[in-house]
PDB file of N, CA and C in Angstrom:
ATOM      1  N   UNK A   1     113.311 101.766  71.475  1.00  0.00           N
ATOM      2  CA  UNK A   1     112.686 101.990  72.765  1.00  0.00           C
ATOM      3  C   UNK A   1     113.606 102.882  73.587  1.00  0.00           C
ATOM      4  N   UNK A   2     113.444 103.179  74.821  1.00  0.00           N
ATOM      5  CA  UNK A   2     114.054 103.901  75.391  1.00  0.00           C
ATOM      6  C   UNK A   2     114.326 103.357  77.000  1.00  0.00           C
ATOM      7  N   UNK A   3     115.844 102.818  77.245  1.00  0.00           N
ATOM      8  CA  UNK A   3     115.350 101.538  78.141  1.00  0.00           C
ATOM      9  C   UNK A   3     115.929 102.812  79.477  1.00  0.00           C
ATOM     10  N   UNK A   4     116.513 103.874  79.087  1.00  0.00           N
ATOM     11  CA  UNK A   4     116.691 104.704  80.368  1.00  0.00           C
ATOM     12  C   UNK A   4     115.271 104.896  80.755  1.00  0.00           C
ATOM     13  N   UNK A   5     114.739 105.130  79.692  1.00  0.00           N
ATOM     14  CA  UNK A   5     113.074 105.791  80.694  1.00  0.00           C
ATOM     15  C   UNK A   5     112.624 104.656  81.561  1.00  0.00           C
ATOM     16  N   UNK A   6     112.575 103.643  81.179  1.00  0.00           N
ATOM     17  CA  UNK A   6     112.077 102.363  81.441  1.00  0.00           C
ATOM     18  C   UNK A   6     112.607 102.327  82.858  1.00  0.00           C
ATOM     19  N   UNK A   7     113.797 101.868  83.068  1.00  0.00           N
ATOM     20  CA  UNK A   7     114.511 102.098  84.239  1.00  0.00           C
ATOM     21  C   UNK A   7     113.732 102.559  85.356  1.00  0.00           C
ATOM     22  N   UNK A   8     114.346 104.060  84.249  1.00  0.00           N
ATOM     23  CA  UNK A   8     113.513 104.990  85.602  1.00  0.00           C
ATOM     24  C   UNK A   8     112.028 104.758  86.215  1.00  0.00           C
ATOM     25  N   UNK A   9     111.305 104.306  85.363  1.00  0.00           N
ATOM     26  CA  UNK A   9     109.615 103.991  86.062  1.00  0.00           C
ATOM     27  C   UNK A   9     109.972 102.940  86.686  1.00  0.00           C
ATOM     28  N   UNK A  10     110.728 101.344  86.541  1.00  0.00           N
ATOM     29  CA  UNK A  10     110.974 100.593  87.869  1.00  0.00           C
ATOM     30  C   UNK A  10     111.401 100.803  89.093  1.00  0.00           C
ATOM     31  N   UNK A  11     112.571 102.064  89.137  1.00  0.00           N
ATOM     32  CA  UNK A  11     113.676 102.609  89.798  1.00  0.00           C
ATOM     33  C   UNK A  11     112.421 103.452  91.067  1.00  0.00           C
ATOM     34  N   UNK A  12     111.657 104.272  90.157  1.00  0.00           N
ATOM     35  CA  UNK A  12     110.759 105.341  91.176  1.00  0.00           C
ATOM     36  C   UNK A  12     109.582 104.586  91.493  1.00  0.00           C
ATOM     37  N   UNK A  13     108.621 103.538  90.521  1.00  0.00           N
ATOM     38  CA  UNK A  13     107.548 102.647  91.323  1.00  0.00           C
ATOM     39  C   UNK A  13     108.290 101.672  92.588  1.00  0.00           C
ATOM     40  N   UNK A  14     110.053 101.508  92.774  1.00  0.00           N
ATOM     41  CA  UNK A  14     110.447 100.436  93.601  1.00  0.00           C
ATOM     42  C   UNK A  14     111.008 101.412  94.947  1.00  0.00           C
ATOM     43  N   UNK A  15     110.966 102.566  94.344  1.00  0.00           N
ATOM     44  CA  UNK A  15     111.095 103.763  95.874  1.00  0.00           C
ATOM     45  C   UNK A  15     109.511 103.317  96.509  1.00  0.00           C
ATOM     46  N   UNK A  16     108.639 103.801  95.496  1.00  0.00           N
ATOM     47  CA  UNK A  16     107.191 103.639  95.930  1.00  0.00           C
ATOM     48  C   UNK A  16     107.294 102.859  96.907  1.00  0.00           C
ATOM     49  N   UNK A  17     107.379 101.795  96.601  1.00  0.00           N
ATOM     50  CA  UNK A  17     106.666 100.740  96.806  1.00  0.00           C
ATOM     51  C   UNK A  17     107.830  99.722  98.594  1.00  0.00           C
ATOM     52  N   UNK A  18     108.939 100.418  98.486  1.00  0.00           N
ATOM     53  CA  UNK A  18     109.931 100.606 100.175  1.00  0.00           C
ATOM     54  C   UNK A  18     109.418 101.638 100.866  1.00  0.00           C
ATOM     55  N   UNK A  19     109.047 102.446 100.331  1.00  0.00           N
ATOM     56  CA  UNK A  19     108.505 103.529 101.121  1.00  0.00           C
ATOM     57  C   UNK A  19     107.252 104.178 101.700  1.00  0.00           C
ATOM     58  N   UNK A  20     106.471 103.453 101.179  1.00  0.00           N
ATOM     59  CA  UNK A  20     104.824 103.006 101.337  1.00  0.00           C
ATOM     60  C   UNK A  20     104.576 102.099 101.793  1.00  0.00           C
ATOM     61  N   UNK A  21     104.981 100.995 100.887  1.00  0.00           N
ATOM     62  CA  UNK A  21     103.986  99.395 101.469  1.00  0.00           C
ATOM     63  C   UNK A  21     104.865  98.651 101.595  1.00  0.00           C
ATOM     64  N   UNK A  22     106.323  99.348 102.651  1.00  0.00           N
ATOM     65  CA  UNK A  22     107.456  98.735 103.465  1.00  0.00           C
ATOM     66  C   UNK A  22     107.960  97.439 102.955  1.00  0.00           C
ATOM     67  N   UNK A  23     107.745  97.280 101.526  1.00  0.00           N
ATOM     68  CA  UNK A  23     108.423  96.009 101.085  1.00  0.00           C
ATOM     69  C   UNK A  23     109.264  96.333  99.870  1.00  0.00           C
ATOM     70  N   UNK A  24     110.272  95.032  99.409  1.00  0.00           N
ATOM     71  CA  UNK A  24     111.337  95.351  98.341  1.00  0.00           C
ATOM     72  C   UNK A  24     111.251  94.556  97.472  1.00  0.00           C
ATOM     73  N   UNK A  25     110.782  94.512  96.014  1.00  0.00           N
ATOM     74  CA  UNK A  25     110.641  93.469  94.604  1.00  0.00           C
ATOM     75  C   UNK A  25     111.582  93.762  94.175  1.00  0.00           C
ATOM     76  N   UNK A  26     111.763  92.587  92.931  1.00  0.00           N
ATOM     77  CA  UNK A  26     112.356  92.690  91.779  1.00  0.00           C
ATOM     78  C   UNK A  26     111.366  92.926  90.635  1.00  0.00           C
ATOM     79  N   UNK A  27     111.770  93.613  89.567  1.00  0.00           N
ATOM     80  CA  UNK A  27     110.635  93.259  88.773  1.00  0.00           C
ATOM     81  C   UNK A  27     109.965  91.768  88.089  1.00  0.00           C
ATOM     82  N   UNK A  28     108.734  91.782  87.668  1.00  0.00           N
ATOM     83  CA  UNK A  28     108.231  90.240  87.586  1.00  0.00           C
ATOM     84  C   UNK A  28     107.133  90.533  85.993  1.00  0.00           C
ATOM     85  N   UNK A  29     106.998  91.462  86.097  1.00  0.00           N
ATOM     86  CA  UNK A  29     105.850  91.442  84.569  1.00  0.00           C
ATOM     87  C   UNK A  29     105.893  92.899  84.591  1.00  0.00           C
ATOM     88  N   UNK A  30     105.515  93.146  83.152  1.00  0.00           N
ATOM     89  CA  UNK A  30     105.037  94.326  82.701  1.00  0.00           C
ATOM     90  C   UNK A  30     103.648  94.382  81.623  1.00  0.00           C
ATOM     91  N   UNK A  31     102.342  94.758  81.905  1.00  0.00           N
ATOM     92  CA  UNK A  31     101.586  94.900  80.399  1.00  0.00           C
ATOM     93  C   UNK A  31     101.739  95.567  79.012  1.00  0.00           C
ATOM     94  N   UNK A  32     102.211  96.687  79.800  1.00  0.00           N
ATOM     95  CA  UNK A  32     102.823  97.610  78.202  1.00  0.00           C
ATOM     96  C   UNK A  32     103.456  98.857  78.561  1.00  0.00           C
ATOM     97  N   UNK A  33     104.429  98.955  77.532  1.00  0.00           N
ATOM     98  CA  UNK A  33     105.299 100.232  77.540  1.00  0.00           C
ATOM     99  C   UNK A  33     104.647 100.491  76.746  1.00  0.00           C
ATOM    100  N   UNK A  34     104.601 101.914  76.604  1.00  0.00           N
ATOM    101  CA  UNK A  34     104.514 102.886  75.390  1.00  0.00           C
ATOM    102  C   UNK A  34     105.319 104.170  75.117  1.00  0.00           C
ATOM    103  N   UNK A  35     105.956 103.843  73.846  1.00  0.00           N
ATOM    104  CA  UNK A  35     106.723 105.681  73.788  1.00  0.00           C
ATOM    105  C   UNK A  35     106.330 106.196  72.828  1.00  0.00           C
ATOM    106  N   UNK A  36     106.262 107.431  73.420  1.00  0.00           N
ATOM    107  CA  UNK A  36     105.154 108.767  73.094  1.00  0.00           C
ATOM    108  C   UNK A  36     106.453 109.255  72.154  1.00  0.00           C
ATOM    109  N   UNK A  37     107.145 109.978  72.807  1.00  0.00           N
ATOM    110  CA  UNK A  37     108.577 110.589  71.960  1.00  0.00           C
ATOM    111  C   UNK A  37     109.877 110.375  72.773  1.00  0.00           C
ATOM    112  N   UNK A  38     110.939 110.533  72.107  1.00  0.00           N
ATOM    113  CA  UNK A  38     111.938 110.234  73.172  1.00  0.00           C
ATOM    114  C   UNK A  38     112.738 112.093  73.378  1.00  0.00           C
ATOM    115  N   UNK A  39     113.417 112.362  74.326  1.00  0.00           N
ATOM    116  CA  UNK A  39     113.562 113.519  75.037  1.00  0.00           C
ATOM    117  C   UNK A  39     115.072 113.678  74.019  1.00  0.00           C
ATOM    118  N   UNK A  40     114.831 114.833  73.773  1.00  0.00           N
ATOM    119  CA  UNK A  40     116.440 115.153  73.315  1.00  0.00           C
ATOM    120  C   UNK A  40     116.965 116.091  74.242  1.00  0.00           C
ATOM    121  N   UNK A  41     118.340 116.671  74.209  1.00  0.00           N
ATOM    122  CA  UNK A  41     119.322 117.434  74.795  1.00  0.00           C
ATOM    123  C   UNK A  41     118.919 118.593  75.686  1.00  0.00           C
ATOM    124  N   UNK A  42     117.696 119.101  74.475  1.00  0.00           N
ATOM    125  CA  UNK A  42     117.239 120.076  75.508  1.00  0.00           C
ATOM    126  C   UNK A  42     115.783 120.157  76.246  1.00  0.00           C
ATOM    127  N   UNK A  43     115.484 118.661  76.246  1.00  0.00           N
ATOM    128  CA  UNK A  43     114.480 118.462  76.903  1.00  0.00           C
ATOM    129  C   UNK A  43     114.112 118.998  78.348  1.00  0.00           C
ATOM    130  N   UNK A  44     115.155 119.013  79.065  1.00  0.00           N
ATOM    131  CA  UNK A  44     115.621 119.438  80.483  1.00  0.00           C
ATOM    132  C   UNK A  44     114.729 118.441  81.355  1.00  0.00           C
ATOM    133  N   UNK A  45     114.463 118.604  82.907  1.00  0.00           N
ATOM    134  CA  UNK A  45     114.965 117.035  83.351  1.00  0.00           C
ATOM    135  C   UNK A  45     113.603 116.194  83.238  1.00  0.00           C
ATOM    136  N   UNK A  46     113.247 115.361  83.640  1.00  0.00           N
ATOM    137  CA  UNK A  46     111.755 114.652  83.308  1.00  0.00           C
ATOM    138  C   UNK A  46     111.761 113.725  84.514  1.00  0.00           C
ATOM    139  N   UNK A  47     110.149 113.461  84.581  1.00  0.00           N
ATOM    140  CA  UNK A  47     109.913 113.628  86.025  1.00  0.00           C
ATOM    141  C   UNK A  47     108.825 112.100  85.860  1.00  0.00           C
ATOM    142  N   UNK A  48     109.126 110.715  86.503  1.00  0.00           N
ATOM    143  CA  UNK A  48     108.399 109.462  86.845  1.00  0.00           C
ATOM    144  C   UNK A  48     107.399 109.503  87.610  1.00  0.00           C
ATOM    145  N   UNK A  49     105.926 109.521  87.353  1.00  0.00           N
ATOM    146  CA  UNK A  49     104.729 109.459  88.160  1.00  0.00           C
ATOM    147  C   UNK A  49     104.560 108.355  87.992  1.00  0.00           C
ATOM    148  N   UNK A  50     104.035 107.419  89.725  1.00  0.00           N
ATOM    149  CA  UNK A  50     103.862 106.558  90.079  1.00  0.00           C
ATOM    150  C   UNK A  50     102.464 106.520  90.511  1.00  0.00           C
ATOM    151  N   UNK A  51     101.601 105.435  90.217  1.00  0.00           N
ATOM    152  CA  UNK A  51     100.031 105.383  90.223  1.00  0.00           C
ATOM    153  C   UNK A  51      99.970 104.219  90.345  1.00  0.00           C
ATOM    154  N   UNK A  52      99.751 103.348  91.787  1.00  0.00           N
ATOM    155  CA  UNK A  52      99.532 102.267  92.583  1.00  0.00           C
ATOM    156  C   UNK A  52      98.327 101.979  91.673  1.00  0.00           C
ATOM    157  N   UNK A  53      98.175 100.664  91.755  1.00  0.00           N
ATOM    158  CA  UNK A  53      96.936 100.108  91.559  1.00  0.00           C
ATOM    159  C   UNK A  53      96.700  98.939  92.383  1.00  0.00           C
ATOM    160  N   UNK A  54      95.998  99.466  93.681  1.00  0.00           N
ATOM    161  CA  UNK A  54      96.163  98.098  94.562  1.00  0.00           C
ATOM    162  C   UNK A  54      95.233  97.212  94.302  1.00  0.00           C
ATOM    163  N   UNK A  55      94.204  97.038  93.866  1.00  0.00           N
ATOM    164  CA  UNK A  55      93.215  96.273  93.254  1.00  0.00           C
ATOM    165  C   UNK A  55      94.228  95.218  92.270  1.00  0.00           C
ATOM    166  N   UNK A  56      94.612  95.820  91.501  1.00  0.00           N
ATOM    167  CA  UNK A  56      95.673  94.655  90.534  1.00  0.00           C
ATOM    168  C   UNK A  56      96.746  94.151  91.081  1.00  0.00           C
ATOM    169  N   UNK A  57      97.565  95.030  92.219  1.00  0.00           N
ATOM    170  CA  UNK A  57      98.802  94.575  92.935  1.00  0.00           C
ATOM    171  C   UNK A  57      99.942  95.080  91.665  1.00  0.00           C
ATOM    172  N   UNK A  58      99.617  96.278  91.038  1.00  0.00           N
ATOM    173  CA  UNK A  58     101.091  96.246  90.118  1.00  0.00           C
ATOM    174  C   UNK A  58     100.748  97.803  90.296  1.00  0.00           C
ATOM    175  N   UNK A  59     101.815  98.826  89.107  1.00  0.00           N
ATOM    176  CA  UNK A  59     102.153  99.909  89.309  1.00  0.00           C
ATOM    177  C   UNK A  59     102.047 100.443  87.535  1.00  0.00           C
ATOM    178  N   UNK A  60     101.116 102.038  87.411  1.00  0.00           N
ATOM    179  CA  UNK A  60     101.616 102.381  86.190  1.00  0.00           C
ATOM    180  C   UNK A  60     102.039 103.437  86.375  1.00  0.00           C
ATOM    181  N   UNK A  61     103.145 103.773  85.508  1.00  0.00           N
ATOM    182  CA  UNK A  61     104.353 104.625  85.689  1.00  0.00           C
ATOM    183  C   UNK A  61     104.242 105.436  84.415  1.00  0.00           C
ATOM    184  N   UNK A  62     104.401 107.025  84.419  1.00  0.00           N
ATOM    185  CA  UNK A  62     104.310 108.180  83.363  1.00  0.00           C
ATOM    186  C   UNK A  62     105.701 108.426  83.780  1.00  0.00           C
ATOM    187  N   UNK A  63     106.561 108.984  82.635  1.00  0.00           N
ATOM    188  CA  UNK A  63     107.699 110.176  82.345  1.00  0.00           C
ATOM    189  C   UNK A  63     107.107 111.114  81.673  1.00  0.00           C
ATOM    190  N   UNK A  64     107.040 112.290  82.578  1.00  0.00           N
ATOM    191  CA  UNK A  64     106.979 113.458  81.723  1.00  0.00           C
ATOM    192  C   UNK A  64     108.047 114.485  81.849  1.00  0.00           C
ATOM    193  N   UNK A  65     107.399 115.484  81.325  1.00  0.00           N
ATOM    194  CA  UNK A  65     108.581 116.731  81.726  1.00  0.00           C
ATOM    195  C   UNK A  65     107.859 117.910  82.531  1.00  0.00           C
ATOM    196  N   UNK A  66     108.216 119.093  82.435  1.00  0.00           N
ATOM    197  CA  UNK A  66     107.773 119.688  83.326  1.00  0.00           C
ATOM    198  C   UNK A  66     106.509 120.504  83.066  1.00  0.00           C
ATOM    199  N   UNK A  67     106.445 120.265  82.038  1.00  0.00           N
ATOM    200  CA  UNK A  67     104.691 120.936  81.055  1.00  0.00           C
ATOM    201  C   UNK A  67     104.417 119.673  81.488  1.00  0.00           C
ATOM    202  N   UNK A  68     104.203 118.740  81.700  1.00  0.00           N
ATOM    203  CA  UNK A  68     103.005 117.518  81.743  1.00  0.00           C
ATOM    204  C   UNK A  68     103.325 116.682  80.258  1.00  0.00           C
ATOM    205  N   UNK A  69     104.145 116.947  79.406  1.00  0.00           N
ATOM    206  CA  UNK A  69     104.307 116.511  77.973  1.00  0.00           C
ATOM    207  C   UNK A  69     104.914 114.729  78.534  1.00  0.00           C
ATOM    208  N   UNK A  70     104.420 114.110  77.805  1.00  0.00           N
ATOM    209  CA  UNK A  70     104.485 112.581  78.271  1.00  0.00           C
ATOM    210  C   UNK A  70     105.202 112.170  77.195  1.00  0.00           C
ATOM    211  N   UNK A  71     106.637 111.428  77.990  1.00  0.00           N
ATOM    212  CA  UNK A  71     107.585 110.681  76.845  1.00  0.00           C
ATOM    213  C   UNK A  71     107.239 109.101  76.993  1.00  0.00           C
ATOM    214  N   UNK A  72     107.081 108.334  78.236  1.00  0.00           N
ATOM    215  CA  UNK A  72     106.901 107.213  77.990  1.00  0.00           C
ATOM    216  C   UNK A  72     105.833 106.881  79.223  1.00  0.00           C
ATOM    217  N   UNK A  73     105.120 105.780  78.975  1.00  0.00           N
ATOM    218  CA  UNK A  73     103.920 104.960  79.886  1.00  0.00           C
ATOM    219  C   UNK A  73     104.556 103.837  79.863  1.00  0.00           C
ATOM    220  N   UNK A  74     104.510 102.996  81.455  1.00  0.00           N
ATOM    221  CA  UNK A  74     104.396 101.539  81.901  1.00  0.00           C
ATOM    222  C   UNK A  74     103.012 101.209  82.551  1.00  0.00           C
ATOM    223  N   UNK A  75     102.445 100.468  82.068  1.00  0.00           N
ATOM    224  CA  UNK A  75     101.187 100.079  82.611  1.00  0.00           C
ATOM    225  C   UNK A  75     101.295  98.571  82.962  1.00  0.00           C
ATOM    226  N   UNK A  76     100.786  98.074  84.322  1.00  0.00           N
ATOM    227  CA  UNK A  76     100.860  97.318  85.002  1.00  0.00           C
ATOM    228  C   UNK A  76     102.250  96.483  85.237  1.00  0.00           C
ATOM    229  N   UNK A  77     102.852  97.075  85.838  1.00  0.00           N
ATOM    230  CA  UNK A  77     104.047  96.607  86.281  1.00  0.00           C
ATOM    231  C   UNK A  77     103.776  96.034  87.588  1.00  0.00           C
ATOM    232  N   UNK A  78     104.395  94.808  87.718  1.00  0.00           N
ATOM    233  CA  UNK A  78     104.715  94.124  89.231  1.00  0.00           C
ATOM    234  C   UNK A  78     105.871  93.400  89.455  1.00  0.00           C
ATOM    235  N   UNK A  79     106.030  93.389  90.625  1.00  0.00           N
ATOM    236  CA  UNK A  79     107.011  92.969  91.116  1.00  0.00           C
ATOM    237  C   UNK A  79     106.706  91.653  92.104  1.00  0.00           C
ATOM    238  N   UNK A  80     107.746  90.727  92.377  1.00  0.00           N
ATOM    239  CA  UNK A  80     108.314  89.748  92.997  1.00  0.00           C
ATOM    240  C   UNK A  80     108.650  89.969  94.156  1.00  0.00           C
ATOM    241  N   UNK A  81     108.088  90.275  95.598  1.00  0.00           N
ATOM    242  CA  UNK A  81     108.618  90.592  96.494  1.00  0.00           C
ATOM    243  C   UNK A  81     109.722  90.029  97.345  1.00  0.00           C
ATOM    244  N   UNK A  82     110.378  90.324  97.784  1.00  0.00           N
ATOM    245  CA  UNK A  82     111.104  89.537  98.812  1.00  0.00           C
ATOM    246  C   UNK A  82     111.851  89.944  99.952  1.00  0.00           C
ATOM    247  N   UNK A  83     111.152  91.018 100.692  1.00  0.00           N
ATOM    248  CA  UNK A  83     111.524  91.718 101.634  1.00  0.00           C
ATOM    249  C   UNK A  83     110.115  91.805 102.254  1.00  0.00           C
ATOM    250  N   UNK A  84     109.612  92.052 103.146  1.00  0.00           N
ATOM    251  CA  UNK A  84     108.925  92.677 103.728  1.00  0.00           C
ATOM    252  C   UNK A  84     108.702  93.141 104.979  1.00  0.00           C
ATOM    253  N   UNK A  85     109.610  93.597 105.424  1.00  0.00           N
ATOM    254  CA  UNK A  85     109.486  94.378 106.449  1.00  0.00           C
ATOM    255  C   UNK A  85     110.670  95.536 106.740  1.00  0.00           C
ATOM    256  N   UNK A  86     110.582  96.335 105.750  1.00  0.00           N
ATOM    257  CA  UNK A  86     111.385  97.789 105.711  1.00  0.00           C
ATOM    258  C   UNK A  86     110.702  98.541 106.386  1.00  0.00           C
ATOM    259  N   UNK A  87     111.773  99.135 107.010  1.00  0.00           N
ATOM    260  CA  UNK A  87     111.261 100.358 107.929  1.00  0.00           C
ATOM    261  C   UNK A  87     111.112 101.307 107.413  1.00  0.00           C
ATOM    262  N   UNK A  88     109.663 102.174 107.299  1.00  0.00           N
ATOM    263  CA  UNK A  88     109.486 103.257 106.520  1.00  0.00           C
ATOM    264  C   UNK A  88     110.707 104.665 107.447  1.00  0.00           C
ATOM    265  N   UNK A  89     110.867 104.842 108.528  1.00  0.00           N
ATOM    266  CA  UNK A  89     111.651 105.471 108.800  1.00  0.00           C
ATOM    267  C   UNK A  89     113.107 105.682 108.178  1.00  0.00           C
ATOM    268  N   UNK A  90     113.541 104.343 107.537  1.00  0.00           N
ATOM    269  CA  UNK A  90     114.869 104.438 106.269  1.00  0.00           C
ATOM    270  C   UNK A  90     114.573 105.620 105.163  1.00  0.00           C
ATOM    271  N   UNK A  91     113.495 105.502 104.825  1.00  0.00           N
ATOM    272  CA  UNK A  91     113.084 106.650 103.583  1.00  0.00           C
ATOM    273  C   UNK A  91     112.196 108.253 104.209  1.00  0.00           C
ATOM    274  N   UNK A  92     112.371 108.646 105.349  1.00  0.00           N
ATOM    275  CA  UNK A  92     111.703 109.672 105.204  1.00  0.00           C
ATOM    276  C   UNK A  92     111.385 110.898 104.007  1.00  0.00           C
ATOM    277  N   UNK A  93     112.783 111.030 103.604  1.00  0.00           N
ATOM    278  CA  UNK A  93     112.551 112.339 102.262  1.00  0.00           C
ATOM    279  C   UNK A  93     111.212 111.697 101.344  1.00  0.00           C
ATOM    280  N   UNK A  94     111.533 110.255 100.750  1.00  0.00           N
ATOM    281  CA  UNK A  94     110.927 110.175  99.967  1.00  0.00           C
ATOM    282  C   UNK A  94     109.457 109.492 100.559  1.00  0.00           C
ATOM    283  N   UNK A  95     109.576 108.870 101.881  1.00  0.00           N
ATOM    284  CA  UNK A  95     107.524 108.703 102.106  1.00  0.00           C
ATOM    285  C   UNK A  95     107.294 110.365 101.915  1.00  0.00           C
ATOM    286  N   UNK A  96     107.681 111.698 102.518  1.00  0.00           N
ATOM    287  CA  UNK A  96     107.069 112.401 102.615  1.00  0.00           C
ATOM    288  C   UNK A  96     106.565 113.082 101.388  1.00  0.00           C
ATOM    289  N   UNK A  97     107.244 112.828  99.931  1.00  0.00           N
ATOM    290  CA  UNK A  97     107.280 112.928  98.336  1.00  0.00           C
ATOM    291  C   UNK A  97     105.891 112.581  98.137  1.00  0.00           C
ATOM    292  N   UNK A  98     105.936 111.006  98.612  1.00  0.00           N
ATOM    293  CA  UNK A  98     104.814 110.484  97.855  1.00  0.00           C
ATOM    294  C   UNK A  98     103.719 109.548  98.765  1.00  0.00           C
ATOM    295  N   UNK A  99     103.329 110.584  99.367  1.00  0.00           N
ATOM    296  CA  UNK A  99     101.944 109.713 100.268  1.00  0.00           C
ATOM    297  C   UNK A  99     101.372 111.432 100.240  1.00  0.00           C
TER     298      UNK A  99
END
């Protein structure tokens, strides 16, 4: 498996998710990883899309690269909250990324 990619889709759905819907989890479940291929040396850098699913309350997460070429999927990820009330003003760079 590839637990850097992995990471990274908790790491960028848990920006999401302080910087949007002003609260802070740990992770709590996942439905499925999937790896497509894993990136070698000269892959150059690869990029975590985050896709709310507020109907379910969890998050699915793509790594790709910069063609759209997909190394790994998290589908339904959630988290454990235990913050809620972050000030979206802490994150401006990144609310303005991703809303």
């Amino acid at each position: 498996m590839a637990p850097r990619l992995i990471e990274l889709c908790f790491q960028t759905a848990g920006l999401f998710e302080m910087a949007v819907q002003h609260r802070m989890g740990l992770p709590r479940h996942v439905d499925r990883v999937t790896l497509y291929r894993t990136p070698d040396a000269t892959a150059g850098p690869l990029f975590a899309v985050v896709t709310p699913e507020a109907a379910k309350g969890s998050f699915d997460v793509e790594v790709v690269d910069r063609a759209g070429v997909r190394y790994l999927q998290v589908k339904g990820y959630r988290t454990v909250v235990f913050r809620e009330d972050l000030d979206a003003q802490m994150f401006p760079s990144v609310h303005a990324l991703m809303v």
